[in-house]
Protein backbone atom coordinates (compact mmCIF):
# COMPACT_ATOMS: atom_id res chain seq x y z
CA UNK A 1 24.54 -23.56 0.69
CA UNK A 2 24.64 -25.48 -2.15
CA UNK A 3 24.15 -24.11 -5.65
CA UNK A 4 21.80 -27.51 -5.94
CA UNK A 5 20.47 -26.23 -2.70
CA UNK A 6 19.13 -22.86 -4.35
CA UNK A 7 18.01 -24.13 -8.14
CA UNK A 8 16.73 -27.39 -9.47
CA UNK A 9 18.06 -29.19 -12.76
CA UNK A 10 21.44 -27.28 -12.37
CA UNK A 11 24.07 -29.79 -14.08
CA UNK A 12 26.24 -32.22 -12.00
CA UNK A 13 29.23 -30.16 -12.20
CA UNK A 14 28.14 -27.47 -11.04
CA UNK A 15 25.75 -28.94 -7.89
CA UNK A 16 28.33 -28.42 -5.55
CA UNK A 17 29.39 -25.00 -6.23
CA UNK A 18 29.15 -23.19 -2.87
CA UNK A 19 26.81 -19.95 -2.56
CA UNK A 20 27.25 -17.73 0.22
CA UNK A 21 24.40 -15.05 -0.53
CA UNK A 22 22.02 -14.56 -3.17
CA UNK A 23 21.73 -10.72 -5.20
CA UNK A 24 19.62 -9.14 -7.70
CA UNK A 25 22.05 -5.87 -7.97
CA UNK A 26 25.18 -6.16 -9.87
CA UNK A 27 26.65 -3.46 -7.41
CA UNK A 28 25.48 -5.81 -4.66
CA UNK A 29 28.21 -8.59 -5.96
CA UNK A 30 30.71 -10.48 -3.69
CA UNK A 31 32.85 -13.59 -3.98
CA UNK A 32 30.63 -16.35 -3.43
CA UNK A 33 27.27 -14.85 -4.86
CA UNK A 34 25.04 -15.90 -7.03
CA UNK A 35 23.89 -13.12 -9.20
CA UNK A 36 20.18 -12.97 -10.42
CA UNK A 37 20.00 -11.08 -13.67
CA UNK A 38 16.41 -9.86 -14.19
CA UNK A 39 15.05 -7.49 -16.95
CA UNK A 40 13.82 -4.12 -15.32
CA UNK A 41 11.91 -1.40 -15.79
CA UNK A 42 14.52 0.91 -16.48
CA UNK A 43 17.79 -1.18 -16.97
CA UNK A 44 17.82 -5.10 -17.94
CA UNK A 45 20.33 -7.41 -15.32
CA UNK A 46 21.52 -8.92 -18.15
CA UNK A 47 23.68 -6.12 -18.85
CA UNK A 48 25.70 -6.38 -15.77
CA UNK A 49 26.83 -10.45 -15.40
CA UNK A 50 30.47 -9.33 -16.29
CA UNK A 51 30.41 -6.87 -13.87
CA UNK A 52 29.07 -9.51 -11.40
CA UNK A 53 31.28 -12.44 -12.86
CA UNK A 54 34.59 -10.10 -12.82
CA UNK A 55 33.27 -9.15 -8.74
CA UNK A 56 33.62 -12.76 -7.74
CA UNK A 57 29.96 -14.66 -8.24
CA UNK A 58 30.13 -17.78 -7.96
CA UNK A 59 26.65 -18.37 -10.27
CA UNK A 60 24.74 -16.67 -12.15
CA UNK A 61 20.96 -17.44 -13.09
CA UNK A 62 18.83 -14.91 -16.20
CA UNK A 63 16.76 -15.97 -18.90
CA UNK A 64 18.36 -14.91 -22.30
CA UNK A 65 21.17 -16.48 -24.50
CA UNK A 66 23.99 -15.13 -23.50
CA UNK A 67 26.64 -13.69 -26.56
CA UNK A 68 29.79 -14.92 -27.34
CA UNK A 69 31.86 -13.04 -25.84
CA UNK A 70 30.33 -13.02 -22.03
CA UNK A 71 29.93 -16.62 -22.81
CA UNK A 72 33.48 -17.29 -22.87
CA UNK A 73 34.16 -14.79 -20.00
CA UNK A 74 31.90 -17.03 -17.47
CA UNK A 75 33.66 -20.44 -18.98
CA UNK A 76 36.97 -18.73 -18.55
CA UNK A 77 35.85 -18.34 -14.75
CA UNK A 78 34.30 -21.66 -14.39
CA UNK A 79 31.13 -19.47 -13.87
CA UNK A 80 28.06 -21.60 -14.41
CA UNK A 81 25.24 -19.45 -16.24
CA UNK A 82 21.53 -21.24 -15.30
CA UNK A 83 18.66 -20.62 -18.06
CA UNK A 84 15.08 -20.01 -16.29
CA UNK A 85 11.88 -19.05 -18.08
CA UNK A 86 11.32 -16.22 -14.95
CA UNK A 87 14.75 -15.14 -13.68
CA UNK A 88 12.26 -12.60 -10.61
CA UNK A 89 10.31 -15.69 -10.02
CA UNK A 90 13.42 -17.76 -9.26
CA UNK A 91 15.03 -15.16 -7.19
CA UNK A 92 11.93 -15.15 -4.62
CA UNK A 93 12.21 -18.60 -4.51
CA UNK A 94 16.26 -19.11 -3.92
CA UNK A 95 15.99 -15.73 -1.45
CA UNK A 96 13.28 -17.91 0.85
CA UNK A 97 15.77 -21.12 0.46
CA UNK A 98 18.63 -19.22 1.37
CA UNK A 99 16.70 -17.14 4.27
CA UNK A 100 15.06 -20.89 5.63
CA UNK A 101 11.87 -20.20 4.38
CA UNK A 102 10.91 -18.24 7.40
CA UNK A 103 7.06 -17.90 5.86
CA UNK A 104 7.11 -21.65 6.97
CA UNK A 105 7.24 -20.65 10.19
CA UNK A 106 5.00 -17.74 10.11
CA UNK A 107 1.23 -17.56 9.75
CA UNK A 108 1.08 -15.26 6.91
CA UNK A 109 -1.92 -12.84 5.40
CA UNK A 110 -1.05 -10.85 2.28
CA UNK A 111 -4.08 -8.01 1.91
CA UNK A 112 -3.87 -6.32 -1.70
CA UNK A 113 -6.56 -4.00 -2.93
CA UNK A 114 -6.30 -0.25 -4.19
CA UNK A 115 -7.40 1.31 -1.04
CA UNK A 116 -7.84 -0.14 2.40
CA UNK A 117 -4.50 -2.26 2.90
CA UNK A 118 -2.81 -0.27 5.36
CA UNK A 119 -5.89 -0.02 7.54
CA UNK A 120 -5.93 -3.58 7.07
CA UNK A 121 -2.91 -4.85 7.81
CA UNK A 122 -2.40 -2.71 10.95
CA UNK A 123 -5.79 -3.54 12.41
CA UNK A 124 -5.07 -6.99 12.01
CA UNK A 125 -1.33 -6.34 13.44
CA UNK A 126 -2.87 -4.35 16.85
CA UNK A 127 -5.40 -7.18 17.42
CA UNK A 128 -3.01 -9.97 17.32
CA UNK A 129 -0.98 -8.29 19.55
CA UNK A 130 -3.94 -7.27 21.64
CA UNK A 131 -5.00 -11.27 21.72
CA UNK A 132 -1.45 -11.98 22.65
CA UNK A 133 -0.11 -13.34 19.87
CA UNK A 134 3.58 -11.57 18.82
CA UNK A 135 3.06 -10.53 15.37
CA UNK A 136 4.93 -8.61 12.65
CA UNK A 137 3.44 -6.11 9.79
CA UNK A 138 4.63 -4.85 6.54
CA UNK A 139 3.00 -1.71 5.19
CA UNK A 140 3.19 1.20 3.53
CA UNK A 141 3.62 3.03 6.82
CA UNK A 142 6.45 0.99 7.78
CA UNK A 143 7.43 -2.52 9.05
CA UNK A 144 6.84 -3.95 12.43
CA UNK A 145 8.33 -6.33 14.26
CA UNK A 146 6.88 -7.57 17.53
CA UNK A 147 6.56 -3.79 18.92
CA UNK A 148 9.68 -2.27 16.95
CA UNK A 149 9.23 -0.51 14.41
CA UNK A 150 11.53 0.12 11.47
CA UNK A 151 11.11 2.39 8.16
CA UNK A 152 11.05 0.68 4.48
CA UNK A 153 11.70 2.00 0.91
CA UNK A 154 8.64 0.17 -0.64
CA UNK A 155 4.98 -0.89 0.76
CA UNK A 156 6.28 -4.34 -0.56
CA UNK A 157 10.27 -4.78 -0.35
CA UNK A 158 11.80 -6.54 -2.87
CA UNK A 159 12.02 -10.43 -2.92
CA UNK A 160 15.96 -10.61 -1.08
CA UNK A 161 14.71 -7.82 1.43
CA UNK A 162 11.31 -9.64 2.18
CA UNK A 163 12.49 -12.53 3.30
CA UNK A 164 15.06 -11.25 5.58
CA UNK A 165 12.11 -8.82 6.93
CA UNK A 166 10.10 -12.34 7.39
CA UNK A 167 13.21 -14.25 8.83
CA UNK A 168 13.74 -11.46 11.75
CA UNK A 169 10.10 -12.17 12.23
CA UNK A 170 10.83 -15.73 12.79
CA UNK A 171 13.81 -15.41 14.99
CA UNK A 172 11.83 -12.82 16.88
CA UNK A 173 9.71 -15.54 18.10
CA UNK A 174 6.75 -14.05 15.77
CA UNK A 175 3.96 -16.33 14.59
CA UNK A 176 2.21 -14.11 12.78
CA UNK A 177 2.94 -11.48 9.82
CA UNK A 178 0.18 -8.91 8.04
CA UNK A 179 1.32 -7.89 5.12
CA UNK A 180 0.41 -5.51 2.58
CA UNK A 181 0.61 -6.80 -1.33
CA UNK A 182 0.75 -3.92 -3.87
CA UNK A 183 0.30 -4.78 -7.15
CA UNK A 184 3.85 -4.00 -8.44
CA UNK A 185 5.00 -6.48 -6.29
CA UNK A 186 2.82 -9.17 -7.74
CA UNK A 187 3.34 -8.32 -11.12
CA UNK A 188 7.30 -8.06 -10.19
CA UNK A 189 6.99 -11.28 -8.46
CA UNK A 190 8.72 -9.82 -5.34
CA UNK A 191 6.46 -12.50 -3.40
CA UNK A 192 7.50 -15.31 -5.10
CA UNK A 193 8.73 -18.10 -2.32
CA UNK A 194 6.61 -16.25 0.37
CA UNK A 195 3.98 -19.43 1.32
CA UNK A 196 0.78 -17.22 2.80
CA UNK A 197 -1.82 -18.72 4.75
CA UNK A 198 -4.44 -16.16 3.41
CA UNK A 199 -4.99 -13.52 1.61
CA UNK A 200 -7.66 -10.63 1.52
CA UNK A 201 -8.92 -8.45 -1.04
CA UNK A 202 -10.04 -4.91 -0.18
CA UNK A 203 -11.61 -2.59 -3.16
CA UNK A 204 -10.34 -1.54 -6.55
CA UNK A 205 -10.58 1.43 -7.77
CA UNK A 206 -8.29 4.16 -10.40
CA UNK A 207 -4.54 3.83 -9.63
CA UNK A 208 -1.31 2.81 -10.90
CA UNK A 209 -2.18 2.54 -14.56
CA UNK A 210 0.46 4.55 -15.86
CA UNK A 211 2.38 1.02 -15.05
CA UNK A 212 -0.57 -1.29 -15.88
CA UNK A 213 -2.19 0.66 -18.47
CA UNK A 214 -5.90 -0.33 -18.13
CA UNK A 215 -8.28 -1.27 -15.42
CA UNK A 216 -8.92 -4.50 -16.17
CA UNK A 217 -4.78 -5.21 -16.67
CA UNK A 218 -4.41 -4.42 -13.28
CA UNK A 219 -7.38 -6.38 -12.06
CA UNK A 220 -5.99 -9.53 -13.48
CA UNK A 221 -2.60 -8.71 -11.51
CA UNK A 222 -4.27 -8.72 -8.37
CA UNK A 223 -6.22 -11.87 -8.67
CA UNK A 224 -3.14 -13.93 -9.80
CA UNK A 225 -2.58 -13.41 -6.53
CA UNK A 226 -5.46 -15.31 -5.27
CA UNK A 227 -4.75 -17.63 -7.70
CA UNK A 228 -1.38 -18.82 -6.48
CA UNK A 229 -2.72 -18.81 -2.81
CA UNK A 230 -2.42 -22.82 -1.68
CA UNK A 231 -5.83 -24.83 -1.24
CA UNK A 232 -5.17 -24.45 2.80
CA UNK A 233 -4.86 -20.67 2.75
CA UNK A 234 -8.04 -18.75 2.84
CA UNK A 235 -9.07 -15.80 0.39
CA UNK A 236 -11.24 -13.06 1.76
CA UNK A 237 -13.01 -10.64 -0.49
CA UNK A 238 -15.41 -7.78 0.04
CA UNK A 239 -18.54 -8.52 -1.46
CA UNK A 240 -19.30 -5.04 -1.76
CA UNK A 241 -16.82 -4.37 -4.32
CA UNK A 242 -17.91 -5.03 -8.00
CA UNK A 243 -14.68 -7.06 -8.63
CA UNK A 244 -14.43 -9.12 -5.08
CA UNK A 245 -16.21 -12.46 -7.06
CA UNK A 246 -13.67 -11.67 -9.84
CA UNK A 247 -10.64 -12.07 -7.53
CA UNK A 248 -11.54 -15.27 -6.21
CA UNK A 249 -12.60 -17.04 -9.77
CA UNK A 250 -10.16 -19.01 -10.34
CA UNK A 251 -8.06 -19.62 -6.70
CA UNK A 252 -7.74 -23.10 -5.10
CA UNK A 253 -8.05 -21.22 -1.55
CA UNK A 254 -11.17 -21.48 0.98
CA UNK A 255 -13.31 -18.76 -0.10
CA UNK A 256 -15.13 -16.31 2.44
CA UNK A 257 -16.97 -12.94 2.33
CA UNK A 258 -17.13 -9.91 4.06
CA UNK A 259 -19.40 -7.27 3.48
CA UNK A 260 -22.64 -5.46 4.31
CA UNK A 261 -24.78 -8.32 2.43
CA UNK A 262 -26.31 -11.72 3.56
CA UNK A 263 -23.29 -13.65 2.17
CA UNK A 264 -20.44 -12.05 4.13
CA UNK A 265 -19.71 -14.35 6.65
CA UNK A 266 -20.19 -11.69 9.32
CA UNK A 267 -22.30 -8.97 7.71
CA UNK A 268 -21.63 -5.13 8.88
CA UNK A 269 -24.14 -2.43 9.53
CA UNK A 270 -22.85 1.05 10.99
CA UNK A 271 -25.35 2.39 13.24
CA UNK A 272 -23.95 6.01 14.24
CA UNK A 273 -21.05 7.64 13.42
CA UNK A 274 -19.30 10.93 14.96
CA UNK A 275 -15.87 12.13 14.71
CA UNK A 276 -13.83 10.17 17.52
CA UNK A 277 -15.47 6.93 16.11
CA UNK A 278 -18.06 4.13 14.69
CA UNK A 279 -20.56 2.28 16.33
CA UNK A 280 -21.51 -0.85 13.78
CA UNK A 281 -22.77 -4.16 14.12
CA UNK A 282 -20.57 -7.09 13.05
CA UNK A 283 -22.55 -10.50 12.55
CA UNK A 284 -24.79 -10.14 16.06
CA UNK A 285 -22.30 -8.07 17.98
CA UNK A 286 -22.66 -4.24 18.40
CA UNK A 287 -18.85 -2.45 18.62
CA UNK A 288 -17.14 1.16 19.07
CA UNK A 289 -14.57 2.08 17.19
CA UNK A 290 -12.00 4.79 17.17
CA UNK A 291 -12.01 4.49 13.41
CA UNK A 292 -14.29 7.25 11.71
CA UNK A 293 -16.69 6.39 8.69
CA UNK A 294 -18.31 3.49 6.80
CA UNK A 295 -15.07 2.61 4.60
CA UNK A 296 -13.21 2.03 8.10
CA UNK A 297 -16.47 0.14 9.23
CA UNK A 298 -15.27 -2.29 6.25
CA UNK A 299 -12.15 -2.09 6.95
CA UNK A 300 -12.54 -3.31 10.58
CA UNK A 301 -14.93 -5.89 9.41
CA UNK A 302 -12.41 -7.30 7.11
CA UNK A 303 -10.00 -7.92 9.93
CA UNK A 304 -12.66 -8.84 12.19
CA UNK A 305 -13.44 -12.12 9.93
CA UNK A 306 -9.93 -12.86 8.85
CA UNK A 307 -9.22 -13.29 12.69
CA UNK A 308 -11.92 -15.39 12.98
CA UNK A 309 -10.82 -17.40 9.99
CA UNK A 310 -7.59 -17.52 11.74
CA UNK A 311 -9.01 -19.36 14.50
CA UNK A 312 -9.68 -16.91 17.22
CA UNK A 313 -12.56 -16.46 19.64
CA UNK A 314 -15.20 -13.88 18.07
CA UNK A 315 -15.71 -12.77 21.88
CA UNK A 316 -12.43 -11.58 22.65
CA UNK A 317 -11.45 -10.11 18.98
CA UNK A 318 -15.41 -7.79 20.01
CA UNK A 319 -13.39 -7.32 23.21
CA UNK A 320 -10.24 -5.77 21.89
CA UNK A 321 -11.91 -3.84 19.44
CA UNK A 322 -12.77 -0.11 21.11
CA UNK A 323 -8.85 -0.57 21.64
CA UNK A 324 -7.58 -0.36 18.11
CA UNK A 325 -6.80 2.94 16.64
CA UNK A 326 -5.94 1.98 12.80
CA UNK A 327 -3.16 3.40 10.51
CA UNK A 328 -1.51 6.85 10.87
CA UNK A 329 -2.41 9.39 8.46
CA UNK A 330 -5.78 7.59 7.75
CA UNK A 331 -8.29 9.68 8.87
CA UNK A 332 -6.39 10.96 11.78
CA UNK A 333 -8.07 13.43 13.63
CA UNK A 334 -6.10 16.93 13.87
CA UNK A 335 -8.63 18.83 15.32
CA UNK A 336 -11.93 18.87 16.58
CA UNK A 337 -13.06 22.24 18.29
CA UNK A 338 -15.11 25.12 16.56
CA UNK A 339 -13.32 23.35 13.15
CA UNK A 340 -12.69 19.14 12.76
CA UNK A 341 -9.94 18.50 10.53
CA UNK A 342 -8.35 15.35 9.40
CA UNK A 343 -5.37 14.08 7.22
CA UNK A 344 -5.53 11.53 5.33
CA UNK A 345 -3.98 9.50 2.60
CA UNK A 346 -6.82 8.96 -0.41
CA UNK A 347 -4.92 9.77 -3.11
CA UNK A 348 -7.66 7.78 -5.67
CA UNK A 349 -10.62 9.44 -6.84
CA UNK A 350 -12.95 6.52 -5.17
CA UNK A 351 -10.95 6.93 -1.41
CA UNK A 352 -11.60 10.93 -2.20
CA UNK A 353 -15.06 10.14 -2.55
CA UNK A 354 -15.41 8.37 0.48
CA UNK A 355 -13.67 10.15 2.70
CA UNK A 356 -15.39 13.24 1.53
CA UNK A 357 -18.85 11.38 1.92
CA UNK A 358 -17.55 10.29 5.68
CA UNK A 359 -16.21 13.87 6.97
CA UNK A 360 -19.44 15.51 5.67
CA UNK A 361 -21.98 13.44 7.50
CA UNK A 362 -20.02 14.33 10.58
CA UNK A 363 -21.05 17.75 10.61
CA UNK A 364 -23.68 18.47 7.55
CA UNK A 365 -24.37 21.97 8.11
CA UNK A 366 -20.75 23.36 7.96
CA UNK A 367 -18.59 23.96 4.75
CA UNK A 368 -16.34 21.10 3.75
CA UNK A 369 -12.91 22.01 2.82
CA UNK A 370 -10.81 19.75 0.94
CA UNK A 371 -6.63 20.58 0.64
CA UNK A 372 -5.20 18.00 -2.28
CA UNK A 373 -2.85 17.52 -4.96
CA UNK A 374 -1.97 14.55 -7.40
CA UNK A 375 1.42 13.03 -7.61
CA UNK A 376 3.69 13.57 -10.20
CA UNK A 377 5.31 10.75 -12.58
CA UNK A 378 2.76 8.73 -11.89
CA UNK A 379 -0.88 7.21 -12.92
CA UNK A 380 -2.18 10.68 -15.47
CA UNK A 381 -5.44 9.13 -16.40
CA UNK A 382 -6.73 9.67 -12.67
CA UNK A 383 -6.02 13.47 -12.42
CA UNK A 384 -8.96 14.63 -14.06
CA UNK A 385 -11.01 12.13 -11.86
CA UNK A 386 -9.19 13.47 -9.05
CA UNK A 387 -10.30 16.75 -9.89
CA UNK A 388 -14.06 16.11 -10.27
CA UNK A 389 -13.72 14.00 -7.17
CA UNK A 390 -11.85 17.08 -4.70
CA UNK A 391 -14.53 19.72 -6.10
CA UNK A 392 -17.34 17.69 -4.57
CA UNK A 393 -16.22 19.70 -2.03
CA UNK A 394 -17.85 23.02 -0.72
CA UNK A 395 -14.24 24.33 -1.50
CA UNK A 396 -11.45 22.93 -2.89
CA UNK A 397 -7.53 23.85 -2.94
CA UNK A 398 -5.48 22.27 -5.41
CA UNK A 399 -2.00 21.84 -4.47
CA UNK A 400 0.85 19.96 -5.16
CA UNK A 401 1.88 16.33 -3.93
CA UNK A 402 5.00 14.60 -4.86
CA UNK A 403 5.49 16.83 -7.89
CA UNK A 404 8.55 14.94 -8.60
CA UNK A 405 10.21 16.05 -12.00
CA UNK A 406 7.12 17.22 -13.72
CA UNK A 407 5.77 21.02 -13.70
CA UNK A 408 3.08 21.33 -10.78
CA UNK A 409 0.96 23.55 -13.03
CA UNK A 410 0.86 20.65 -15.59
CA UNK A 411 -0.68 18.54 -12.82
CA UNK A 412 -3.04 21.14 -11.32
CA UNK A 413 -4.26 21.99 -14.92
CA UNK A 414 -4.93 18.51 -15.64
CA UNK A 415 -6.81 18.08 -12.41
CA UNK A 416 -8.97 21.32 -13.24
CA UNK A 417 -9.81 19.64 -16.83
CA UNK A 418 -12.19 17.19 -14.67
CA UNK A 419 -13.90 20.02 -12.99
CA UNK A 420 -17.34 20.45 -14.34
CA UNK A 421 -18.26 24.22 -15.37
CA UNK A 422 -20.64 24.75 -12.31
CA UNK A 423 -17.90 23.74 -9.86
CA UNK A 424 -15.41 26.23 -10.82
CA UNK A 425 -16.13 28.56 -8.29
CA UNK A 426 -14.91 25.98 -5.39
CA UNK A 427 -11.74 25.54 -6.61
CA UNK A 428 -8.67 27.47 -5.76
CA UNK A 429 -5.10 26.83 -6.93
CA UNK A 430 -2.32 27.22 -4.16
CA UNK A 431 0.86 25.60 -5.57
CA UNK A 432 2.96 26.16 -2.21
CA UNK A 433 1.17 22.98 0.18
CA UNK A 434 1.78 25.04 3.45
CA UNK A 435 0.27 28.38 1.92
CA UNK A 436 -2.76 25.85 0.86
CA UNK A 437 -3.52 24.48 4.24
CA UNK A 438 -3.44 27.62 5.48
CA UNK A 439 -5.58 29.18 3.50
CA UNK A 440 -8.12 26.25 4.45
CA UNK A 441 -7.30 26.86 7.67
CA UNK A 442 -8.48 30.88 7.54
CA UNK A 443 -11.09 30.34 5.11
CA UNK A 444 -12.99 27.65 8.10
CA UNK A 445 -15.81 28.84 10.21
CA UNK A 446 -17.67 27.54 13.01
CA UNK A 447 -19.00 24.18 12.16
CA UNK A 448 -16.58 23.47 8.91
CA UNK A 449 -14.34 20.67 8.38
CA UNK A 450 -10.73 20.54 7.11
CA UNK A 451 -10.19 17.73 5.09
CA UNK A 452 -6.06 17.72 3.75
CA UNK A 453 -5.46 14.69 1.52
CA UNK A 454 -3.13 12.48 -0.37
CA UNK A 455 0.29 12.38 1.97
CA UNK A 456 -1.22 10.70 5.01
CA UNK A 457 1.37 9.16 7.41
CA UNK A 458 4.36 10.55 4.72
CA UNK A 459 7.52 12.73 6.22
CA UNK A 460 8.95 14.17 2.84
CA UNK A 461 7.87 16.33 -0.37
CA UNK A 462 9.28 14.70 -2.88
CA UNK A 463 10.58 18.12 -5.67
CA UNK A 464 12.97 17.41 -8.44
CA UNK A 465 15.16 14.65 -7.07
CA UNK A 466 14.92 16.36 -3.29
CA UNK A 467 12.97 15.03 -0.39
CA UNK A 468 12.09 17.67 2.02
CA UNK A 469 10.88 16.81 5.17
CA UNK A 470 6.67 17.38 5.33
CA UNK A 471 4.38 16.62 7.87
CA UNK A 472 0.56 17.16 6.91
CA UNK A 473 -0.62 16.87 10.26
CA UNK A 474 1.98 19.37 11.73
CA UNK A 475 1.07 21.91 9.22
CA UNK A 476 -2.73 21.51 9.64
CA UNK A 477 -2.30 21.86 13.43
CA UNK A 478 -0.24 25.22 13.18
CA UNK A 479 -2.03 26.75 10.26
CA UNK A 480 -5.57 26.09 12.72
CA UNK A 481 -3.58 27.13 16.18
CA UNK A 482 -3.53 31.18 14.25
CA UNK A 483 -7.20 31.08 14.29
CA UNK A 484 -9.70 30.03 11.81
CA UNK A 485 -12.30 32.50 9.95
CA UNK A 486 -10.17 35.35 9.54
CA UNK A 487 -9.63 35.23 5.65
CA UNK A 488 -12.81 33.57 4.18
CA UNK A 489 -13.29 35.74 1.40
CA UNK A 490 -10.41 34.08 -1.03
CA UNK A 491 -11.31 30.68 -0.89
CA UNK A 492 -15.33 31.53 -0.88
CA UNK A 493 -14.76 33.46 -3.96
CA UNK A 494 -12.47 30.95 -5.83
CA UNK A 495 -9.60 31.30 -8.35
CA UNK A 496 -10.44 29.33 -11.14
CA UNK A 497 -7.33 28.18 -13.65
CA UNK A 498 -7.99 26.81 -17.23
């Protein structure tokens, strides 16, 4: 392509200028590219154009003046350096150009939200394909392709990576793409040049401030994405969350509802739920679900009504319904003899709540028994919450999750700081994960339910700067195939930390 191709107002001599790819890395840099220099989190682009320039780029686009010296180096080269107010904002756009703007030829959904867009995305995924449609889905659990399946680094790639994900879509003979939108990649503008056809908005809750900082910061984030949706896209937002009229204030999309009130387009009730599934009503039609719990029931109804806003028949999305089983690693069922256990990924003091509230109506005269951690490096304010949250429980082992670089008992002590005085006795700190489900897995009677949280569908333990491979379900399963109820006495009694 064309540099002219890539970039408006870029000067007459330099319209021509032939670009072969388009990169955001320095290290990425071949003859031929244009280089995107971008200020980071960690490092700013801008400190690596000679190292692109000297590699052979053929352009190079950032937004601050450029010094003397690197000035002259890019002159020297005949390297033309292109001013832009929002060098990430450009680079989604010149990444779709460059790609063919494969979202053209896609219908695509973006579903953002604290909790709720995996289950989301992948409900909306199965039933497309169910209604035999060939769809794609990008989530946290992975991306999809028609019925292959492929592992990513990030819920949301990054711009140069999501279009090509979008473009194999397109050449796969896809017409559809579900797509989770994390907040990062708003703010980051990793979706710039993607052109969606709709958007949904799911719940928010406590999460991610250690990047946003407050609440309401990270509110606004999400609705500028609802803001930049085009008048012909739709935006879908649960009226049961506090925030859903907030998203929607200001976007030039369709507006529609979903929810348990009378202005959700199709209003949900659950009538009876067990633990292999849901029975609810959506608008006038009764379904089963495989998914357990009232925050699924939403869930489901969320992708129930986008479909329909999608154009397709209300009778045959009821249809294909009992057939969808939802996200791995949300509420997934591990067991279900003398003790139910799940997995699941709530790692937010609101999903805790929730999915504590769901696995104790299931069986309300047994002991709940909840196995979490929180993550370390990440959001702080929420471990305390966390804390309060997990100890809801009849008993509670903190763990770790992710520890990352920080000390586990830093986290766990923070976490116990939320605990209110007449709770301490439920709470017992196991920092090793697999001695923790275990011990949850011993301490369970008759009639109790395992709940382990926070890792979901994940494969690793990220320690230090080492991934080691993890499986929460696998662990739960062999910890319960020794035998449950043998070693209450530990976990009844507690072992309180301050």
């Amino acid at each position: 392509m064309r540099l002219s191709d890539l970039i408006e107002a870029v000067p007459a001599a330099y319209r021509g200028v032939p670009v072969g790819q388009v990169v955001g890395d320095s290290r990425h840099a071949r003859p031929g590219a244009l280089f995107v220099a971008r200020p980071g989190t960690r490092v700013d682009g801008h400190a690596f154009i000679a190292d692109a320039v000297r590699a052979g780029c053929s352009a190079v686009v950032g937004s601050q003046q450029l010094g003397a010296d690197l000035a002259a180096l890019l002159r020297d080269r005949r390297v033309p350096y292109l001013r832009v107010r929002d060098p990430a904002e450009a680079l989604g756009h010149m990444a779709a150009r460059i790609s063919g703007r494969p979202s053209a030829a896609l219908t695509v959904v973006g579903v953002t939200g604290t909790n709720g867009k995996t289950t989301v995305t992948t409900l909306l995924y199965q039933l497309f394909n169910a209604l035999g449609h060939r769809a794609g889905l990008i989530a946290t659990t992975g991306i999809c392709v028609g019925r292959d399946s492929f592992r990513n680094a990030h819920t949301t790639p990054d711009a140069l990576e999501l279009q090509r994900v979008l473009a194999t879509m397109a050449g796969s003979s896809c017409r559809y793409c579900f797509m989770e939108v994390t907040s990062h990649a708003i703010d980051q503008r990793r979706i710039a040049g993607v052109e969606f056809d709709g958007g949904i908005f799911t719940m928010l809750g406590h999460d991610h401030l250690d990047y946003h900082d407050t609440i309401d910061a990270y509110a606004r984030v999400k609705q500028r994405f609802f803001a930049e949706l085009p008048a012909a896209a739709f935006a879908l937002v649960n009226a049961d969350d506090e925030r859903g009229r907030f998203m929607v204030a200001s976007t030039p999309a369709c507006v529609a509802f979903y929810g348990s009130g009378a202005d959700a387009l199709l209003p949900w009730a659950v009538t009876r739920c067990d633990e292999r599934g849901t029975d609810l009503r959506i608008g006038r039609h009764t379904v089963r679900t495989r998914l357990v719990g009232p925050h699924n029931a939403s869930n489901l109804a969320a992708a129930v009504t986008a479909a329909v806003l999608l154009g397709e028949d209300l009778e045959r999305i009821v249809a294909a319904v009992p057939d969808l089983h939802g996200a791995r690693g949300r509420m997934q069922r591990v067991a279900s003899g003398p003790v139910l256990a799940f997995v699941d990924y709530a790692h937010t003091p609101e999903a805790v709540g929730l999915v504590l509230a769901t696995a104790r109506s299931l069986r309300p005269r047994g002991r709940l028994i909840a196995v979490a951690g929180c993550g370390g490096d990440r959001d702080k304010e929420k471990r305390p919450a966390m804390g309060r949250a997990l100890a809801s429980a009849d008993a509670a082992v903190f763990t770790t999750d992710n520890p990352r670089s920080e000390e586990p008992d830093a986290i766990i002590a923070a976490m116990l700081g939320g605990v209110p005085a007449a709770r301490h006795p439920r709470v017992h700190v196991e920092l090793d994960r697999r001695r923790a489900i275990q011990l949850a897995a011993r301490a369970a009677a008759l009639g109790d339910t395992i709940l382990v949280l926070g890792k979901g569908h994940e494969t690793a333990q990220q320690v230090g700067g080492i991934n080691q491979p993890w499986d929460d379900a696998h662990e739960l399963r062999a910890a319960l195939s020794r035998g449950p109820g043998t070693v209450s006495a530990p976990i009844q009694r507690g072992n309180w930390r301050s």
